[in-house]
C-alpha atoms as a PDB file:
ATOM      1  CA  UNK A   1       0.000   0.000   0.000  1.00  0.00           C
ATOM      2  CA  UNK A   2       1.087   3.613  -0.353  1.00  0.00           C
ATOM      3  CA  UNK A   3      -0.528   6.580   0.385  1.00  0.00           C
ATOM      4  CA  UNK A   4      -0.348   9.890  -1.803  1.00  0.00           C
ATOM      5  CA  UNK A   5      -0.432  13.384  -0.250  1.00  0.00           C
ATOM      6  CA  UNK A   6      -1.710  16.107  -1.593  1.00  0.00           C
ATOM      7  CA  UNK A   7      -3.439  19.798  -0.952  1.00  0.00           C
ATOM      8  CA  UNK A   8      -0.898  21.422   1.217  1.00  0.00           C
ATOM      9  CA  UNK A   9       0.399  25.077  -0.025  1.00  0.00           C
ATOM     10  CA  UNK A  10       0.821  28.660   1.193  1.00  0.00           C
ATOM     11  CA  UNK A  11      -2.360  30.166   3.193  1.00  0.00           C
ATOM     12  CA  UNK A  12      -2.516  33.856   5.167  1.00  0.00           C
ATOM     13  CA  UNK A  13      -3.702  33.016   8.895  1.00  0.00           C
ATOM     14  CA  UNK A  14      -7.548  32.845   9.531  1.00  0.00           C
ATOM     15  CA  UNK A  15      -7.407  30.818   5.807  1.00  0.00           C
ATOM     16  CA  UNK A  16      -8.601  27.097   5.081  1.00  0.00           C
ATOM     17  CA  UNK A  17      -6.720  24.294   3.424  1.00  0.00           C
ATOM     18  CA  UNK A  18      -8.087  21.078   2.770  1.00  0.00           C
ATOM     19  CA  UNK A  19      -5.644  18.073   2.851  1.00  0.00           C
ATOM     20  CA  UNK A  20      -6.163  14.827   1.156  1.00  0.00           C
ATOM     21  CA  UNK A  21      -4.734  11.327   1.318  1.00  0.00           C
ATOM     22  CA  UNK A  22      -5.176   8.085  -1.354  1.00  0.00           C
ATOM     23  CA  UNK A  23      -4.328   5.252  -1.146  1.00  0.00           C
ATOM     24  CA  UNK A  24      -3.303   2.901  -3.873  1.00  0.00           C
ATOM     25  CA  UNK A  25      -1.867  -0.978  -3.962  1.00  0.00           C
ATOM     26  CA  UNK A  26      -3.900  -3.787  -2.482  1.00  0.00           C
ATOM     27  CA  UNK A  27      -6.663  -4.259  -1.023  1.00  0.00           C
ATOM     28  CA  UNK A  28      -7.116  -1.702   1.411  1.00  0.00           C
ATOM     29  CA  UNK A  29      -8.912  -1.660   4.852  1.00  0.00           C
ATOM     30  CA  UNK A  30      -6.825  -0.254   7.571  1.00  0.00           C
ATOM     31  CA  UNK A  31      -7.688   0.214  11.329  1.00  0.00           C
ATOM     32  CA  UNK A  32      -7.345   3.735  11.240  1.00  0.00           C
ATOM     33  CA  UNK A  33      -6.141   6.478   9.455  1.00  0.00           C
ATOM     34  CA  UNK A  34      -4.463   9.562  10.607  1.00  0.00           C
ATOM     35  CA  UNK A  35      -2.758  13.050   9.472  1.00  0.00           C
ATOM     36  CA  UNK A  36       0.678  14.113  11.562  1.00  0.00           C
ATOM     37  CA  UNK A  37       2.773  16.898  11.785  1.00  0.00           C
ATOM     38  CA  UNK A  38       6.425  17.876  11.457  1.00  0.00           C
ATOM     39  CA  UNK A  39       7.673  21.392  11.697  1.00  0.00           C
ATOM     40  CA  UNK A  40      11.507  22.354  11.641  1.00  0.00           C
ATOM     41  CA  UNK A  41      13.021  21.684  14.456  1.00  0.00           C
ATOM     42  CA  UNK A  42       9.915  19.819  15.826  1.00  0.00           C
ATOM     43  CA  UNK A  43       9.342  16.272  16.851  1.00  0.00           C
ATOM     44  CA  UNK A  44       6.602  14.733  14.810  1.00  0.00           C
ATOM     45  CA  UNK A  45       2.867  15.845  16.161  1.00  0.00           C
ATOM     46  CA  UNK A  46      -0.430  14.300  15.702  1.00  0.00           C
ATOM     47  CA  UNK A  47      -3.187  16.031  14.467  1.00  0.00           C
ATOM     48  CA  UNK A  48      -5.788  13.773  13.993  1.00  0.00           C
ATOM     49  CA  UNK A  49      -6.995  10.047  13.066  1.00  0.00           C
ATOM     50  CA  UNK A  50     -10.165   8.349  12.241  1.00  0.00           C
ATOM     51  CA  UNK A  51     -11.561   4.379  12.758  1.00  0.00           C
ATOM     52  CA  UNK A  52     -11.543   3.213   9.232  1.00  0.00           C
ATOM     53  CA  UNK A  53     -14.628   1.197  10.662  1.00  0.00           C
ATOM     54  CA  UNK A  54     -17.054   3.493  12.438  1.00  0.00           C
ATOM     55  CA  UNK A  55     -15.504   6.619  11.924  1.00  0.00           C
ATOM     56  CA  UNK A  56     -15.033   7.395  15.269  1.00  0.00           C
ATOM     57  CA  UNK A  57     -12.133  10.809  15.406  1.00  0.00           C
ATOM     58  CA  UNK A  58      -9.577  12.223  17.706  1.00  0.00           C
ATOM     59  CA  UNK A  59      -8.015  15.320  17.643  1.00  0.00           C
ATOM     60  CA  UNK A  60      -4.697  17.142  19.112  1.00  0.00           C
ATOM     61  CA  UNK A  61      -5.352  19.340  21.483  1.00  0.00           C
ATOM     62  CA  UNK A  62      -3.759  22.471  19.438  1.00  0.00           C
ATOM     63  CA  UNK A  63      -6.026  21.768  16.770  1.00  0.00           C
ATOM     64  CA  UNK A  64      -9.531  20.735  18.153  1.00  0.00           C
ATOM     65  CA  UNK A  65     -12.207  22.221  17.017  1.00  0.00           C
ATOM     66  CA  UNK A  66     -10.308  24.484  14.048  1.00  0.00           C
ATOM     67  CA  UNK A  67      -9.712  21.043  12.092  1.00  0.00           C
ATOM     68  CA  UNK A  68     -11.881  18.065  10.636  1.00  0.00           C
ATOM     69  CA  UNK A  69     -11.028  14.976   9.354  1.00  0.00           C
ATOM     70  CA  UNK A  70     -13.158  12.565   6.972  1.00  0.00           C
ATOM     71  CA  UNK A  71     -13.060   9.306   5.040  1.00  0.00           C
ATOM     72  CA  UNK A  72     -14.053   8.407   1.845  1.00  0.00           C
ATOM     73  CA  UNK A  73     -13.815   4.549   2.113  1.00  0.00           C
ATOM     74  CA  UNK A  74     -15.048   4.355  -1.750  1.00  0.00           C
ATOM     75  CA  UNK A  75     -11.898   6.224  -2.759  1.00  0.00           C
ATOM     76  CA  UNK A  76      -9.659   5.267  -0.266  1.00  0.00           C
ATOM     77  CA  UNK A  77      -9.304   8.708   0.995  1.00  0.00           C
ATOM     78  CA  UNK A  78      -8.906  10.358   4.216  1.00  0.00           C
ATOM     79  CA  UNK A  79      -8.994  14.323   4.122  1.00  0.00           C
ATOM     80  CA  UNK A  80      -7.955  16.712   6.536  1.00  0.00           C
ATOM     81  CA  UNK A  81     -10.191  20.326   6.624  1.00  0.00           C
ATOM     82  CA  UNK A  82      -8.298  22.621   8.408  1.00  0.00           C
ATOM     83  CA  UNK A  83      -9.913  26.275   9.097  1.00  0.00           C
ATOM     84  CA  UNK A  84      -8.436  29.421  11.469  1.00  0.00           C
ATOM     85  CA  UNK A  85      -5.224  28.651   9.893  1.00  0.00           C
ATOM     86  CA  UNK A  86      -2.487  29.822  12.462  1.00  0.00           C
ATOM     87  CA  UNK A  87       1.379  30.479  11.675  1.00  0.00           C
ATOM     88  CA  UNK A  88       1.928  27.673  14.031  1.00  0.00           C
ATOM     89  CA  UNK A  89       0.158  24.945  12.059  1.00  0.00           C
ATOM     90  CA  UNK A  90       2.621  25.635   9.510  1.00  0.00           C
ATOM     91  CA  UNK A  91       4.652  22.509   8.885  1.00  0.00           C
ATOM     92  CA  UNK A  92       5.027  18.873   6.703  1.00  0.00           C
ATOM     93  CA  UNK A  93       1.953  17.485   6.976  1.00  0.00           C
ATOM     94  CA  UNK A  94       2.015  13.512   6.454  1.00  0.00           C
ATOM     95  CA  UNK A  95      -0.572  10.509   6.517  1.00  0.00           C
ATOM     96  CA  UNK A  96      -0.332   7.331   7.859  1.00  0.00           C
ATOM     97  CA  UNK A  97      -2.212   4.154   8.076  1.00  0.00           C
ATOM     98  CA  UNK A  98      -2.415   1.720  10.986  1.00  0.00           C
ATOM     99  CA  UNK A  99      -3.142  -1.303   9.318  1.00  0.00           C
ATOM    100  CA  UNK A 100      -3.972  -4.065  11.854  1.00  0.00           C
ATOM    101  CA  UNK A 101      -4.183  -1.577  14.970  1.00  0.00           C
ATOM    102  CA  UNK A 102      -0.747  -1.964  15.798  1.00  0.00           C
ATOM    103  CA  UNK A 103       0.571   1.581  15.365  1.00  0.00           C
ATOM    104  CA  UNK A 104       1.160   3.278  12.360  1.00  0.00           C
ATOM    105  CA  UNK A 105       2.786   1.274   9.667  1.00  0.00           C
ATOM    106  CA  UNK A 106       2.443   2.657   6.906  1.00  0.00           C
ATOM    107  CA  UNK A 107       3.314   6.806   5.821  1.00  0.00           C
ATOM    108  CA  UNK A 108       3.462   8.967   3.125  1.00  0.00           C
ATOM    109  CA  UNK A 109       5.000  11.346   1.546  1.00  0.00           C
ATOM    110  CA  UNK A 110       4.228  15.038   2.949  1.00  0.00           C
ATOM    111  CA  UNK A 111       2.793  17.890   2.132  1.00  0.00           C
ATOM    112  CA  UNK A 112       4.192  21.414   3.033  1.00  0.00           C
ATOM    113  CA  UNK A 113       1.332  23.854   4.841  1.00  0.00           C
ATOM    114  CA  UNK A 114       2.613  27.429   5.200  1.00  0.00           C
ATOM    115  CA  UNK A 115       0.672  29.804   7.174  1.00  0.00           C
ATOM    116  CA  UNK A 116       1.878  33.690   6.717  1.00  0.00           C
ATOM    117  CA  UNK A 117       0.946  36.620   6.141  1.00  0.00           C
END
């Protein structure tokens, strides 16, 4: 399986981005899927992850409420809204897959999200 980024880009703060995430290979039914973070000089963050089955969602705490995250199990496709863009949400964006609820085994590539003004 891989998984394909795509949708990050240059926003002013307050703005909206809208993140998405395929992916392609074999058959694919994960546990759960989930968008993380990485800004220079930063460890990794999570930002958010869904039940592949159920579609139950968590959140990090720096980004409740301002982000959303969806599935599109037709598609393959998890997608990341994120609204009240802040200069602090800017980083590498990445997805990742936890396959047989084990952790998460699977990544892609990254997507760069730059918040500025």
């Amino acid at each position: 399986v891989q998984l394909q980024a795509s949708g990050g880009g240059v926003v002013e703060p307050g703005g909206s981005l809208r993140l998405s995430c395929v992916a392609s290979g074999r058959s694919f039914s994960p546990y759960a899927m989930g968008w993380f973070r990485q800004a220079p000089g930063k460890e990794r963050e999570f930002v958010a992850h869904i039940n592949w089955y159920g579609g139950i969602s968590y959140y990090g705490d720096s980004v409740q409420g301002r982000f959303f995250i969806s599935k599109d199990s037709t598609k393959n496709a998890v997608f990341l809204q994120m609204s009240s863009l802040k200069p602090e949400d800017t980083a590498v964006y990445f997805c990742a897959a936890d396959s047989e609820a084990l952790g998460w085994d699977v990544w892609g590539q990254g997507t760069q999200v730059t918040v500025s003004s």
